[in-house]
PDB file of N, CA and C in Angstrom:
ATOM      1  N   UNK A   1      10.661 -11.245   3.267  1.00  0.00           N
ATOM      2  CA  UNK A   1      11.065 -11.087   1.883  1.00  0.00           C
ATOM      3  C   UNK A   1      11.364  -9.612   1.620  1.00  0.00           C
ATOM      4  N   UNK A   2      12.688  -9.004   1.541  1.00  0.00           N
ATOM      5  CA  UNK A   2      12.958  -8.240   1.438  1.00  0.00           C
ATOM      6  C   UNK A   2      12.812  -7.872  -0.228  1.00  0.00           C
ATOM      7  N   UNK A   3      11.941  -7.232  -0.837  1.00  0.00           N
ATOM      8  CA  UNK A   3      12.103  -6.875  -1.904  1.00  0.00           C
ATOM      9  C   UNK A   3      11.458  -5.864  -2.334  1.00  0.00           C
ATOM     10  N   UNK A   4      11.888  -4.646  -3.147  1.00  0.00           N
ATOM     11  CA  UNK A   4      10.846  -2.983  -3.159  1.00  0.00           C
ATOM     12  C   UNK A   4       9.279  -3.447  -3.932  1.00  0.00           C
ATOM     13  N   UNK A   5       8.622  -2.812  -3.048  1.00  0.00           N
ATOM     14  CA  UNK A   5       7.091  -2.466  -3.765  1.00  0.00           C
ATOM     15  C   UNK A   5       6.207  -1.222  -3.616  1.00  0.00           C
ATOM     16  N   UNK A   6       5.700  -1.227  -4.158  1.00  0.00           N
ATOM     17  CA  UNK A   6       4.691   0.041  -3.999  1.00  0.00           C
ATOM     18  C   UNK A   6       3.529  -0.402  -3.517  1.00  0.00           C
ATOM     19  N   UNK A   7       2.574   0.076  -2.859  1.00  0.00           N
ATOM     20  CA  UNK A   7       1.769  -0.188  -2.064  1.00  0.00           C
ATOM     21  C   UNK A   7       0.777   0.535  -1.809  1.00  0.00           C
ATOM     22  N   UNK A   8      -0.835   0.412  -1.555  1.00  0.00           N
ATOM     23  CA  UNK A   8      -1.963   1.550  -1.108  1.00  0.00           C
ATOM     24  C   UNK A   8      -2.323   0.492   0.263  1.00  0.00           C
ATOM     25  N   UNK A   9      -2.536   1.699   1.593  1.00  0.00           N
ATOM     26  CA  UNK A   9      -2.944   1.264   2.769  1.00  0.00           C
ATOM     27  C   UNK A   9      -4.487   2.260   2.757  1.00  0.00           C
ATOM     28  N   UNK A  10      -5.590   1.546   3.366  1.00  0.00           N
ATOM     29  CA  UNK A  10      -6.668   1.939   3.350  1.00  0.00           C
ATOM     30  C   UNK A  10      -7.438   2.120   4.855  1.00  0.00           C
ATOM     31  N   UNK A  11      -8.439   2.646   4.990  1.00  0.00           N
ATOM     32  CA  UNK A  11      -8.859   2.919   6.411  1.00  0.00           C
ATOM     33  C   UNK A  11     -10.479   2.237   5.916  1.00  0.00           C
ATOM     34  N   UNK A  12     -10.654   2.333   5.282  1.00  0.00           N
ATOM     35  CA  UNK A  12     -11.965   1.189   4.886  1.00  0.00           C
ATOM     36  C   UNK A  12     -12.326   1.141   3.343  1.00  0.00           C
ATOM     37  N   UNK A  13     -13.463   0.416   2.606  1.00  0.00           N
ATOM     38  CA  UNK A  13     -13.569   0.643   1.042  1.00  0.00           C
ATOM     39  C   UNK A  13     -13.956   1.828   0.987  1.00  0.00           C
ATOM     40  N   UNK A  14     -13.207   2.659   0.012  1.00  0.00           N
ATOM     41  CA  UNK A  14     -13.415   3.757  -0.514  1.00  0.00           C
ATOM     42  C   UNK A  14     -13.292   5.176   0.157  1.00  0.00           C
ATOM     43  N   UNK A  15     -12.502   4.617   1.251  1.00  0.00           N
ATOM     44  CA  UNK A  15     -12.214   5.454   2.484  1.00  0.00           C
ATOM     45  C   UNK A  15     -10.904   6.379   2.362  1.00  0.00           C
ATOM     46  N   UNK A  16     -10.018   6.213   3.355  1.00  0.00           N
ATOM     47  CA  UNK A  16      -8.539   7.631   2.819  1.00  0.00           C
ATOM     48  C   UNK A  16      -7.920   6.295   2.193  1.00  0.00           C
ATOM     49  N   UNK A  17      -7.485   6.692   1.559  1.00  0.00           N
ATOM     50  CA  UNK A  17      -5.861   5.680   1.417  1.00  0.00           C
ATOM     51  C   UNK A  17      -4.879   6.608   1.180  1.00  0.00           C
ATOM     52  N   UNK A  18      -3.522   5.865   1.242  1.00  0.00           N
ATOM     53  CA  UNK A  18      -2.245   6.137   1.241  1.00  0.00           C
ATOM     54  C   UNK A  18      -1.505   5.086   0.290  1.00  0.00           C
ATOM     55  N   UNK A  19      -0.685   6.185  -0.606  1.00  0.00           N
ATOM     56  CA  UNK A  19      -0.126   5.469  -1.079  1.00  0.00           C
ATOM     57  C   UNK A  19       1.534   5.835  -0.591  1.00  0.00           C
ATOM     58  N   UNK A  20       2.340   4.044  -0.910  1.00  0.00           N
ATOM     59  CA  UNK A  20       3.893   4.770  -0.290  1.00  0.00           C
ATOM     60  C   UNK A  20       4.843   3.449  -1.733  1.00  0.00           C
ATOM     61  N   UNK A  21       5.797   3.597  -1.146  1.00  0.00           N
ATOM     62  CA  UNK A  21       7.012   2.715  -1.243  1.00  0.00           C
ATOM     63  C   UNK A  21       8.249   1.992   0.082  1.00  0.00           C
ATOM     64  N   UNK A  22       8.401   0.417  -0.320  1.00  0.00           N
ATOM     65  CA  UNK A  22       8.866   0.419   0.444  1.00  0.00           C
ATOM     66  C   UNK A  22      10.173  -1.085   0.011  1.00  0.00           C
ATOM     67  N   UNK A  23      11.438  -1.255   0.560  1.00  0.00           N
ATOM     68  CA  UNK A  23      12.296  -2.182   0.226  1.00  0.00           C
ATOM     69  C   UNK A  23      11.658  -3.452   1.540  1.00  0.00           C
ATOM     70  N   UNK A  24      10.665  -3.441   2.072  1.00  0.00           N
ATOM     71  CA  UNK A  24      10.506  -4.446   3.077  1.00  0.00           C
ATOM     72  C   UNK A  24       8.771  -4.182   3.115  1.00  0.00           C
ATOM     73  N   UNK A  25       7.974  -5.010   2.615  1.00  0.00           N
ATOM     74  CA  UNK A  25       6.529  -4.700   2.246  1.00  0.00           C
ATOM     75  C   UNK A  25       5.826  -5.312   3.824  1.00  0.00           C
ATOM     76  N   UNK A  26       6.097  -6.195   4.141  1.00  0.00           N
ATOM     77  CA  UNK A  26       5.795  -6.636   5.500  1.00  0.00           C
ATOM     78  C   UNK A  26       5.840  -5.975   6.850  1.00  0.00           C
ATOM     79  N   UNK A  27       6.848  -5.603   6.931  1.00  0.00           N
ATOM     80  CA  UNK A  27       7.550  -5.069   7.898  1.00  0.00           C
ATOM     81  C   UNK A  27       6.645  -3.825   7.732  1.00  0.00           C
ATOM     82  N   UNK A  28       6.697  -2.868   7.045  1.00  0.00           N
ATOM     83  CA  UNK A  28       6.109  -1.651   6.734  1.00  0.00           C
ATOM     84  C   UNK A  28       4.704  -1.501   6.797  1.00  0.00           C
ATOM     85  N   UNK A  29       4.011  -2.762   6.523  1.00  0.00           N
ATOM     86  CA  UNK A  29       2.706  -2.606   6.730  1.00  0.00           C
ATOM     87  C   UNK A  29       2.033  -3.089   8.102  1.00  0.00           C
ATOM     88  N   UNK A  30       3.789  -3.740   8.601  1.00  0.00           N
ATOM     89  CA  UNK A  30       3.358  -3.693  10.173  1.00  0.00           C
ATOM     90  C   UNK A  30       3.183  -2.588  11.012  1.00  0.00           C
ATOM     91  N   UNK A  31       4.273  -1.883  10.592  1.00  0.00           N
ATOM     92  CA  UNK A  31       4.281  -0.375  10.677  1.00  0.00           C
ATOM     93  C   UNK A  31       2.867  -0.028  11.150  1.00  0.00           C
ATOM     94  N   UNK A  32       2.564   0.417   9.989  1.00  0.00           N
ATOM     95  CA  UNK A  32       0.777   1.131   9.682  1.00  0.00           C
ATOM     96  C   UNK A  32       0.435   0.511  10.468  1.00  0.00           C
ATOM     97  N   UNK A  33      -0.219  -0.529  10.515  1.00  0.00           N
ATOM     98  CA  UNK A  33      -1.078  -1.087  11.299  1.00  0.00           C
ATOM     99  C   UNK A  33      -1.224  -1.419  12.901  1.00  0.00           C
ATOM    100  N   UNK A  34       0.210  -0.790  13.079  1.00  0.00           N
ATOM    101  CA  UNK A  34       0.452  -0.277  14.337  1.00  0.00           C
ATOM    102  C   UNK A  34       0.520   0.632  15.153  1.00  0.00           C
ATOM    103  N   UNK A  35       0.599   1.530  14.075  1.00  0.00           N
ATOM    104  CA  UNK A  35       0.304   3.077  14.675  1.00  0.00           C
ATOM    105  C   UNK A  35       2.003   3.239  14.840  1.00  0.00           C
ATOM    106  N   UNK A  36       3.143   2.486  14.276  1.00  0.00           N
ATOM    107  CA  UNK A  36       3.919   2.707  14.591  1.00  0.00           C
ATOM    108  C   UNK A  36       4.690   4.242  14.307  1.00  0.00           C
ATOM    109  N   UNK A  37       4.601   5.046  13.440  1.00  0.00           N
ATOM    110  CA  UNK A  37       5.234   5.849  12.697  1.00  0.00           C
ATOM    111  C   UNK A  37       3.968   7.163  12.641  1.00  0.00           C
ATOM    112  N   UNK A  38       4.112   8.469  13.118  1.00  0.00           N
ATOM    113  CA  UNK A  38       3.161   9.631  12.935  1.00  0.00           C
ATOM    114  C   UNK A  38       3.039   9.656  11.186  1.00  0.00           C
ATOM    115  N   UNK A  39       1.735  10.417  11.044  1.00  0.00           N
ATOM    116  CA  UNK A  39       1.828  10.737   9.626  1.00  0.00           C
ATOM    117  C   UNK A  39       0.105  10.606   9.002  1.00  0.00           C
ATOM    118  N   UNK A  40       0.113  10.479   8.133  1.00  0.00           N
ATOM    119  CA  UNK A  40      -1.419  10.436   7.303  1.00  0.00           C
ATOM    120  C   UNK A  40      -1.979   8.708   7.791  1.00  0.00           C
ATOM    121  N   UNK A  41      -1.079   7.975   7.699  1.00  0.00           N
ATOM    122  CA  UNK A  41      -1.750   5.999   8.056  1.00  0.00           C
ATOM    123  C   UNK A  41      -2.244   6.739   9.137  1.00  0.00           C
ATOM    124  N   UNK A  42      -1.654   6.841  10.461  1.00  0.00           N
ATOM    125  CA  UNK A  42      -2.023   7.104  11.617  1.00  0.00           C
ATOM    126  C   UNK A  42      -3.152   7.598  11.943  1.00  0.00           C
ATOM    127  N   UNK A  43      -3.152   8.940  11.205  1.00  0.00           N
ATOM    128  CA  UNK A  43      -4.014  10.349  11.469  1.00  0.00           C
ATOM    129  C   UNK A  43      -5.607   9.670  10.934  1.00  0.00           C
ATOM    130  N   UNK A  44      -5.626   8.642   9.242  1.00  0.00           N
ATOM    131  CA  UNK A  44      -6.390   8.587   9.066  1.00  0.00           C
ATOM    132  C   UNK A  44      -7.044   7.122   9.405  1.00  0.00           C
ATOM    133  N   UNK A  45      -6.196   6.199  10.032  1.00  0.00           N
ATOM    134  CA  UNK A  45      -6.239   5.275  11.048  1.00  0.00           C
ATOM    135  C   UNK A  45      -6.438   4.036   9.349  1.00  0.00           C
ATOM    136  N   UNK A  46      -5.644   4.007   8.261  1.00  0.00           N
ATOM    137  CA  UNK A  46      -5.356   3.343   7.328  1.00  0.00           C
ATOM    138  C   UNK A  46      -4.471   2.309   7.666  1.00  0.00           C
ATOM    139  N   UNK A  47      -4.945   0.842   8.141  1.00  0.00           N
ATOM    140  CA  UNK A  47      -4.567  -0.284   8.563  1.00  0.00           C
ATOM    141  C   UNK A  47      -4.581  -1.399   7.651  1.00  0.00           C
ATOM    142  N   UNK A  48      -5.398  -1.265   6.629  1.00  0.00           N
ATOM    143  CA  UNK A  48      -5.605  -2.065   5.608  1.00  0.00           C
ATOM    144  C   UNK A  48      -4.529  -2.240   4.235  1.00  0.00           C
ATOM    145  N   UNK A  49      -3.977  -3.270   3.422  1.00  0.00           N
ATOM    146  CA  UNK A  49      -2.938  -3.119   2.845  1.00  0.00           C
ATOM    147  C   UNK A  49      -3.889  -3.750   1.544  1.00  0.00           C
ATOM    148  N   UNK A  50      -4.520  -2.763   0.714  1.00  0.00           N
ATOM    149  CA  UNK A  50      -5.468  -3.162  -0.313  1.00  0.00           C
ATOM    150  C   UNK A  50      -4.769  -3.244  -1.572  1.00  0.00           C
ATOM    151  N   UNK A  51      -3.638  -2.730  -1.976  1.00  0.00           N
ATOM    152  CA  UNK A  51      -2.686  -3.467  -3.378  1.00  0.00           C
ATOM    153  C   UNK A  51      -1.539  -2.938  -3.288  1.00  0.00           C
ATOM    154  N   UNK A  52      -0.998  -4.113  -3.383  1.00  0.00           N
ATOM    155  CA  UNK A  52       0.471  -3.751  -3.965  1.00  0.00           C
ATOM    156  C   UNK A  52       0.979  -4.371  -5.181  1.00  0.00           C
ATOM    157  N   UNK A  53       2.396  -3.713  -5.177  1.00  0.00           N
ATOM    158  CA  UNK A  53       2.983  -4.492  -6.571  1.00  0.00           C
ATOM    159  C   UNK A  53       4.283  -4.265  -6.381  1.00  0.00           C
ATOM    160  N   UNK A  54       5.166  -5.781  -6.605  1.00  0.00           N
ATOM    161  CA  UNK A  54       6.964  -5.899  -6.214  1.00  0.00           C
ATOM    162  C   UNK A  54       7.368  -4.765  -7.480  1.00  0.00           C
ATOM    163  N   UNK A  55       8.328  -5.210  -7.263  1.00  0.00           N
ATOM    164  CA  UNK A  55       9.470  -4.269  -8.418  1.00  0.00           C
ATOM    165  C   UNK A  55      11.081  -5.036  -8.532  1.00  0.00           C
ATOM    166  N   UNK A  56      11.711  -4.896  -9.173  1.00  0.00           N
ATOM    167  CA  UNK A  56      12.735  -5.936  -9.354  1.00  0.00           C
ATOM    168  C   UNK A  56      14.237  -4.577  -8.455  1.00  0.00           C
ATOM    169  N   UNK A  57      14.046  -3.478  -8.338  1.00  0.00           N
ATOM    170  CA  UNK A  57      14.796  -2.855  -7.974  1.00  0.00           C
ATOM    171  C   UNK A  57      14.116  -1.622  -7.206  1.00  0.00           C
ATOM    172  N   UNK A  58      14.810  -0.976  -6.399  1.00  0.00           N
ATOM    173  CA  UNK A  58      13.951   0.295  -5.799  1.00  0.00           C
ATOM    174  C   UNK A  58      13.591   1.274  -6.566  1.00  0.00           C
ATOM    175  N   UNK A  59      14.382   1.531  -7.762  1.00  0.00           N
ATOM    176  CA  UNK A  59      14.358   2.570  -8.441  1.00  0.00           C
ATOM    177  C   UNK A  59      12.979   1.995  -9.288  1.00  0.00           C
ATOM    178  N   UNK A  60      13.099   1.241  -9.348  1.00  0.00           N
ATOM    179  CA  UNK A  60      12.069   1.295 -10.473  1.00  0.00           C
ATOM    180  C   UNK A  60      10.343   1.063  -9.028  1.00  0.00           C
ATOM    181  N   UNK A  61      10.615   0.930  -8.347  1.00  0.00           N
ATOM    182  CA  UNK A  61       9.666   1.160  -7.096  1.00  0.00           C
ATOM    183  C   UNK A  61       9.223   2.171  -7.266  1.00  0.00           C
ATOM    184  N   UNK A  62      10.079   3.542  -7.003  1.00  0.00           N
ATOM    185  CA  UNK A  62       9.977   4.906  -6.904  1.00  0.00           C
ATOM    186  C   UNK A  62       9.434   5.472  -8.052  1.00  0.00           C
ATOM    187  N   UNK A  63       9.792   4.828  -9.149  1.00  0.00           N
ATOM    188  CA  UNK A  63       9.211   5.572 -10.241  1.00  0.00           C
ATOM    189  C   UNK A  63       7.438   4.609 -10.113  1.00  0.00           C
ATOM    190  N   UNK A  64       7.519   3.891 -10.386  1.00  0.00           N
ATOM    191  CA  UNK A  64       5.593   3.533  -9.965  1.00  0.00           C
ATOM    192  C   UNK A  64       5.099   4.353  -9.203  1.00  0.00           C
ATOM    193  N   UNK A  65       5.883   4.488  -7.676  1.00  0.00           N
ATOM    194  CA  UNK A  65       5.044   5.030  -7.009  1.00  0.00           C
ATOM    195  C   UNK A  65       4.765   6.453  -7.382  1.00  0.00           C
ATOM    196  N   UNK A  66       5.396   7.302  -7.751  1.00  0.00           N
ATOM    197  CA  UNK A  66       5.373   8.711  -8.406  1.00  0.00           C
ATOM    198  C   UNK A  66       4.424   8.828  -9.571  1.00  0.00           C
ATOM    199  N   UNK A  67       4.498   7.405 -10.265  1.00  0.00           N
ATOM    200  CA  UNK A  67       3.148   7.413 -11.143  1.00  0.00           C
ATOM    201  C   UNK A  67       1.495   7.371 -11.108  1.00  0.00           C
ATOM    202  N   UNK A  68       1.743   6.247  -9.480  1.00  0.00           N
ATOM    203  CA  UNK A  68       0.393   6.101  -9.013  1.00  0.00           C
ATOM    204  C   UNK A  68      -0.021   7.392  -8.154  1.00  0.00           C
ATOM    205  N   UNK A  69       1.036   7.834  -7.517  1.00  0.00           N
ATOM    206  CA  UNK A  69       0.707   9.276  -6.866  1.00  0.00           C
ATOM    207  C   UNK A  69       0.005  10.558  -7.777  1.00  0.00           C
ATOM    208  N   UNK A  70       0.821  10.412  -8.910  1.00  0.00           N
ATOM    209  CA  UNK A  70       0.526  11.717  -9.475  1.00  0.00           C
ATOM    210  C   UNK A  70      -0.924  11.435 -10.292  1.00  0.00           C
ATOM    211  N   UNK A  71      -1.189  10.092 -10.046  1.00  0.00           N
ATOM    212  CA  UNK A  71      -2.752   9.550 -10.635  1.00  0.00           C
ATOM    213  C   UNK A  71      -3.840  10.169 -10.085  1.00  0.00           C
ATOM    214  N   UNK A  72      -5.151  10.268 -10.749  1.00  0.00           N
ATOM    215  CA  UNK A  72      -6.269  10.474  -9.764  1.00  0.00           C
ATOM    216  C   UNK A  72      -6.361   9.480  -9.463  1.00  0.00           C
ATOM    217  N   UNK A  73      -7.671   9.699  -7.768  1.00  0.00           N
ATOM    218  CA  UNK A  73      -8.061   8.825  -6.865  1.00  0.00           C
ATOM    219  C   UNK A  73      -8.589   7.942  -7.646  1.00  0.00           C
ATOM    220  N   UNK A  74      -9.595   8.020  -8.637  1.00  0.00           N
ATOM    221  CA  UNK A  74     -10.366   7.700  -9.746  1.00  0.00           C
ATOM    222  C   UNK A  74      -9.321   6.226 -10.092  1.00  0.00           C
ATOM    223  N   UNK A  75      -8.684   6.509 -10.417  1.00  0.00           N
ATOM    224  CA  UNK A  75      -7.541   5.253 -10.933  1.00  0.00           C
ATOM    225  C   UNK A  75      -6.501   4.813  -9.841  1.00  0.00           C
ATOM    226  N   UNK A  76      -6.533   5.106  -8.763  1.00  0.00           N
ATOM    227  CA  UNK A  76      -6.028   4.367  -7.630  1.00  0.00           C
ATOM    228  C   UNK A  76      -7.126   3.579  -7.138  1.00  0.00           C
ATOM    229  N   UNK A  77      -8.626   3.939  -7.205  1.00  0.00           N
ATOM    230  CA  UNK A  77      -9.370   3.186  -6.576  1.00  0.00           C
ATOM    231  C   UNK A  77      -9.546   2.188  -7.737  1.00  0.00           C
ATOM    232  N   UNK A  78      -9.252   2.328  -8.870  1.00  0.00           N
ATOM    233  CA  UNK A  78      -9.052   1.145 -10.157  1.00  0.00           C
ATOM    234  C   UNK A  78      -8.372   0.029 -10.116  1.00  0.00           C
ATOM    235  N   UNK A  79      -7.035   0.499  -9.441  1.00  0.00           N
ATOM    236  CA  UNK A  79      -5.603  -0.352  -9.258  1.00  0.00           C
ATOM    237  C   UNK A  79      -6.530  -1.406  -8.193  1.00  0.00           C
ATOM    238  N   UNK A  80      -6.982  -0.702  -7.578  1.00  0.00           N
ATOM    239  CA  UNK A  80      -7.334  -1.765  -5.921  1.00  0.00           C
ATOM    240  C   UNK A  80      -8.239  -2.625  -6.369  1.00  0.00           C
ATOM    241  N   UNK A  81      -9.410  -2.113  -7.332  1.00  0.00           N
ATOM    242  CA  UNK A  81     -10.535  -2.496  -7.711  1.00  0.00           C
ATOM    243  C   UNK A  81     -10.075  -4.082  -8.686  1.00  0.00           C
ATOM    244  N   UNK A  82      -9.581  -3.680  -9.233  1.00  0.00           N
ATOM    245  CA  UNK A  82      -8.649  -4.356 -10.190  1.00  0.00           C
ATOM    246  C   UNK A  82      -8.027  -5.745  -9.796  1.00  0.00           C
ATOM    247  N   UNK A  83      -7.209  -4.979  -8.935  1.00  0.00           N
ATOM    248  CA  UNK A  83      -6.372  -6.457  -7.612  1.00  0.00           C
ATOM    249  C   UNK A  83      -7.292  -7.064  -6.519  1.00  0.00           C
ATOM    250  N   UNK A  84      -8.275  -6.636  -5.899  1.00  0.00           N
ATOM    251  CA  UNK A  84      -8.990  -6.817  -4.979  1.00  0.00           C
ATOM    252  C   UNK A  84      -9.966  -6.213  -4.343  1.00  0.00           C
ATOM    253  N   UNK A  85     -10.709  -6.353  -5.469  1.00  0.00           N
ATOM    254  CA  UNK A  85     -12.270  -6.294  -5.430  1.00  0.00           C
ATOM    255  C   UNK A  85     -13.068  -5.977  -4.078  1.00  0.00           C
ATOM    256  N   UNK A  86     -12.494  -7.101  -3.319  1.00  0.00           N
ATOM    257  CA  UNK A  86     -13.433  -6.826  -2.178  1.00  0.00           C
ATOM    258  C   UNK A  86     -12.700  -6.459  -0.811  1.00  0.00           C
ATOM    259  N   UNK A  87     -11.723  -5.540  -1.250  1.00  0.00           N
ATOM    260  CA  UNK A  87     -10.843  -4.757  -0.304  1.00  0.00           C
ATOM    261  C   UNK A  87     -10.536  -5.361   0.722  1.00  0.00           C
ATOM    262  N   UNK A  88      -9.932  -6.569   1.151  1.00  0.00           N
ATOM    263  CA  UNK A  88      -9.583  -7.274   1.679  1.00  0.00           C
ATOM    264  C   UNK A  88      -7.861  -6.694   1.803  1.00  0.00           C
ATOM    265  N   UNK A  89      -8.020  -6.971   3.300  1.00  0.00           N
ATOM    266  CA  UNK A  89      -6.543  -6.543   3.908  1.00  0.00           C
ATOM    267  C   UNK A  89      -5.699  -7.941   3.248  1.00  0.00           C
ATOM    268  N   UNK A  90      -4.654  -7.666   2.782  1.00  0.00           N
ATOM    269  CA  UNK A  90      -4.029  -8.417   1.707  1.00  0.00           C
ATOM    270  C   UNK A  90      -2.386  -9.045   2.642  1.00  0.00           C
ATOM    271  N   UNK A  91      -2.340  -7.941   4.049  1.00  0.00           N
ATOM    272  CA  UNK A  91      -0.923  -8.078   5.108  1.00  0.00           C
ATOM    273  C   UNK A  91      -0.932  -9.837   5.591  1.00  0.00           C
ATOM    274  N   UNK A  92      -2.020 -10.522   5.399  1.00  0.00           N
ATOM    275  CA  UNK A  92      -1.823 -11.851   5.832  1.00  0.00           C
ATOM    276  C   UNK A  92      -1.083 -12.731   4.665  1.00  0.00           C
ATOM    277  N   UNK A  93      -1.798 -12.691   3.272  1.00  0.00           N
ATOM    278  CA  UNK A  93      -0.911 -12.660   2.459  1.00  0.00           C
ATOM    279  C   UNK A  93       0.362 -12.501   1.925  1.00  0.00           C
ATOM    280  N   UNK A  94       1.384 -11.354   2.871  1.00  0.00           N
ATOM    281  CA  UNK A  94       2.251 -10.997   2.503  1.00  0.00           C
ATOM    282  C   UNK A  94       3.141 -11.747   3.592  1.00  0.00           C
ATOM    283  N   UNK A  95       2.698 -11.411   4.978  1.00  0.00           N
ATOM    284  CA  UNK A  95       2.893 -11.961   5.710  1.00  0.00           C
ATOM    285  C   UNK A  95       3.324 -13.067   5.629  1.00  0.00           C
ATOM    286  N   UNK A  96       2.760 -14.376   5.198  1.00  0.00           N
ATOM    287  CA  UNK A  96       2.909 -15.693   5.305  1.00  0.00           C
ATOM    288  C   UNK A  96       3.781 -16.559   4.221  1.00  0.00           C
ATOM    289  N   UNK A  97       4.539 -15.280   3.310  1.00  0.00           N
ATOM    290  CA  UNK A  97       4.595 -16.426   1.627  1.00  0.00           C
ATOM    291  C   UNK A  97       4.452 -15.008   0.639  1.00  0.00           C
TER     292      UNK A  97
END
Protein backbone atom coordinates (compact mmCIF):
# COMPACT_ATOMS: atom_id res chain seq x y z
CA UNK A 1 0.00 0.00 0.00
CA UNK A 2 1.66 2.74 -1.27
CA UNK A 3 0.48 5.70 0.62
CA UNK A 4 2.59 8.78 2.72
CA UNK A 5 2.83 8.44 6.53
CA UNK A 6 4.69 9.56 9.25
CA UNK A 7 6.03 7.22 11.50
CA UNK A 8 8.22 6.62 15.07
CA UNK A 9 10.69 3.46 14.95
CA UNK A 10 11.84 2.42 18.45
CA UNK A 11 14.77 0.31 19.88
CA UNK A 12 12.70 -0.68 22.99
CA UNK A 13 9.82 1.15 25.44
CA UNK A 14 11.06 4.33 26.16
CA UNK A 15 14.24 3.73 24.48
CA UNK A 16 15.80 6.00 21.21
CA UNK A 17 13.24 6.46 18.73
CA UNK A 18 13.20 7.94 15.39
CA UNK A 19 10.99 9.72 13.88
CA UNK A 20 10.72 9.89 9.74
CA UNK A 21 8.35 10.10 6.71
CA UNK A 22 7.66 7.95 4.16
CA UNK A 23 5.35 7.39 0.57
CA UNK A 24 5.73 3.40 1.20
CA UNK A 25 5.27 2.65 5.17
CA UNK A 26 6.08 -1.10 4.74
CA UNK A 27 8.73 -1.21 2.66
CA UNK A 28 10.56 1.43 4.85
CA UNK A 29 10.10 -0.19 7.95
CA UNK A 30 11.57 -3.10 6.27
CA UNK A 31 14.29 -0.99 5.75
CA UNK A 32 14.97 -0.33 9.57
CA UNK A 33 14.56 -3.45 10.59
CA UNK A 34 17.09 -4.57 8.46
CA UNK A 35 19.80 -2.63 9.00
CA UNK A 36 19.22 -1.77 5.52
CA UNK A 37 20.16 2.00 5.22
CA UNK A 38 23.25 3.73 7.69
CA UNK A 39 21.94 6.36 9.99
CA UNK A 40 20.38 6.83 13.65
CA UNK A 41 17.64 3.28 13.12
CA UNK A 42 20.87 1.46 12.61
CA UNK A 43 23.31 3.13 15.03
CA UNK A 44 20.56 2.94 17.66
CA UNK A 45 19.44 -0.58 16.51
CA UNK A 46 15.45 0.98 16.36
CA UNK A 47 13.56 -2.04 14.75
CA UNK A 48 10.33 -1.48 16.25
CA UNK A 49 7.51 0.52 14.28
CA UNK A 50 5.53 1.94 17.51
CA UNK A 51 3.05 4.67 15.61
CA UNK A 52 2.22 5.81 12.71
CA UNK A 53 -0.26 7.85 10.89
CA UNK A 54 -1.34 7.83 6.79
CA UNK A 55 -1.80 11.17 5.21
CA UNK A 56 -3.89 11.67 2.10
CA UNK A 57 -0.83 13.35 0.23
CA UNK A 58 3.01 13.67 0.93
CA UNK A 59 2.88 17.12 1.56
CA UNK A 60 0.73 17.02 4.09
CA UNK A 61 3.08 13.89 5.48
CA UNK A 62 5.94 16.33 5.68
CA UNK A 63 4.24 18.85 7.38
CA UNK A 64 3.18 16.26 10.46
CA UNK A 65 6.31 15.04 10.43
CA UNK A 66 8.06 18.54 11.03
CA UNK A 67 5.42 18.93 13.67
CA UNK A 68 6.08 15.78 15.55
CA UNK A 69 9.84 16.49 15.16
CA UNK A 70 9.90 19.85 16.37
CA UNK A 71 7.75 18.27 19.48
CA UNK A 72 9.27 17.25 22.75
CA UNK A 73 10.13 13.63 23.46
CA UNK A 74 7.53 14.21 26.24
CA UNK A 75 4.73 14.24 23.50
CA UNK A 76 6.19 11.81 21.06
CA UNK A 77 6.27 9.33 23.80
CA UNK A 78 2.33 10.55 24.13
CA UNK A 79 1.59 9.94 20.39
CA UNK A 80 2.92 6.20 20.96
CA UNK A 81 1.40 6.02 24.38
CA UNK A 82 -1.77 7.06 22.95
CA UNK A 83 -1.74 4.55 19.80
CA UNK A 84 -0.05 1.73 21.55
CA UNK A 85 0.27 1.43 24.88
CA UNK A 86 2.14 -1.51 25.06
CA UNK A 87 4.74 -0.69 22.40
CA UNK A 88 4.14 -3.36 20.31
CA UNK A 89 5.96 -3.53 16.94
CA UNK A 90 2.92 -2.51 14.84
CA UNK A 91 5.24 -3.74 11.04
CA UNK A 92 3.01 -6.99 11.15
CA UNK A 93 0.08 -4.93 11.04
CA UNK A 94 1.11 -2.94 8.26
CA UNK A 95 2.51 -5.61 6.67
CA UNK A 96 -0.51 -7.79 6.21
CA UNK A 97 -3.64 -5.23 5.45
Amino acid sequence: MRRPAVYIMANKRNGAIYTGVTSNLPQRVWQHREGAADGFTKRYNCKLLVWYERHETMEAAILREKQVKAGSRKRKLALIEAMNSQWRDLFEDIAHG
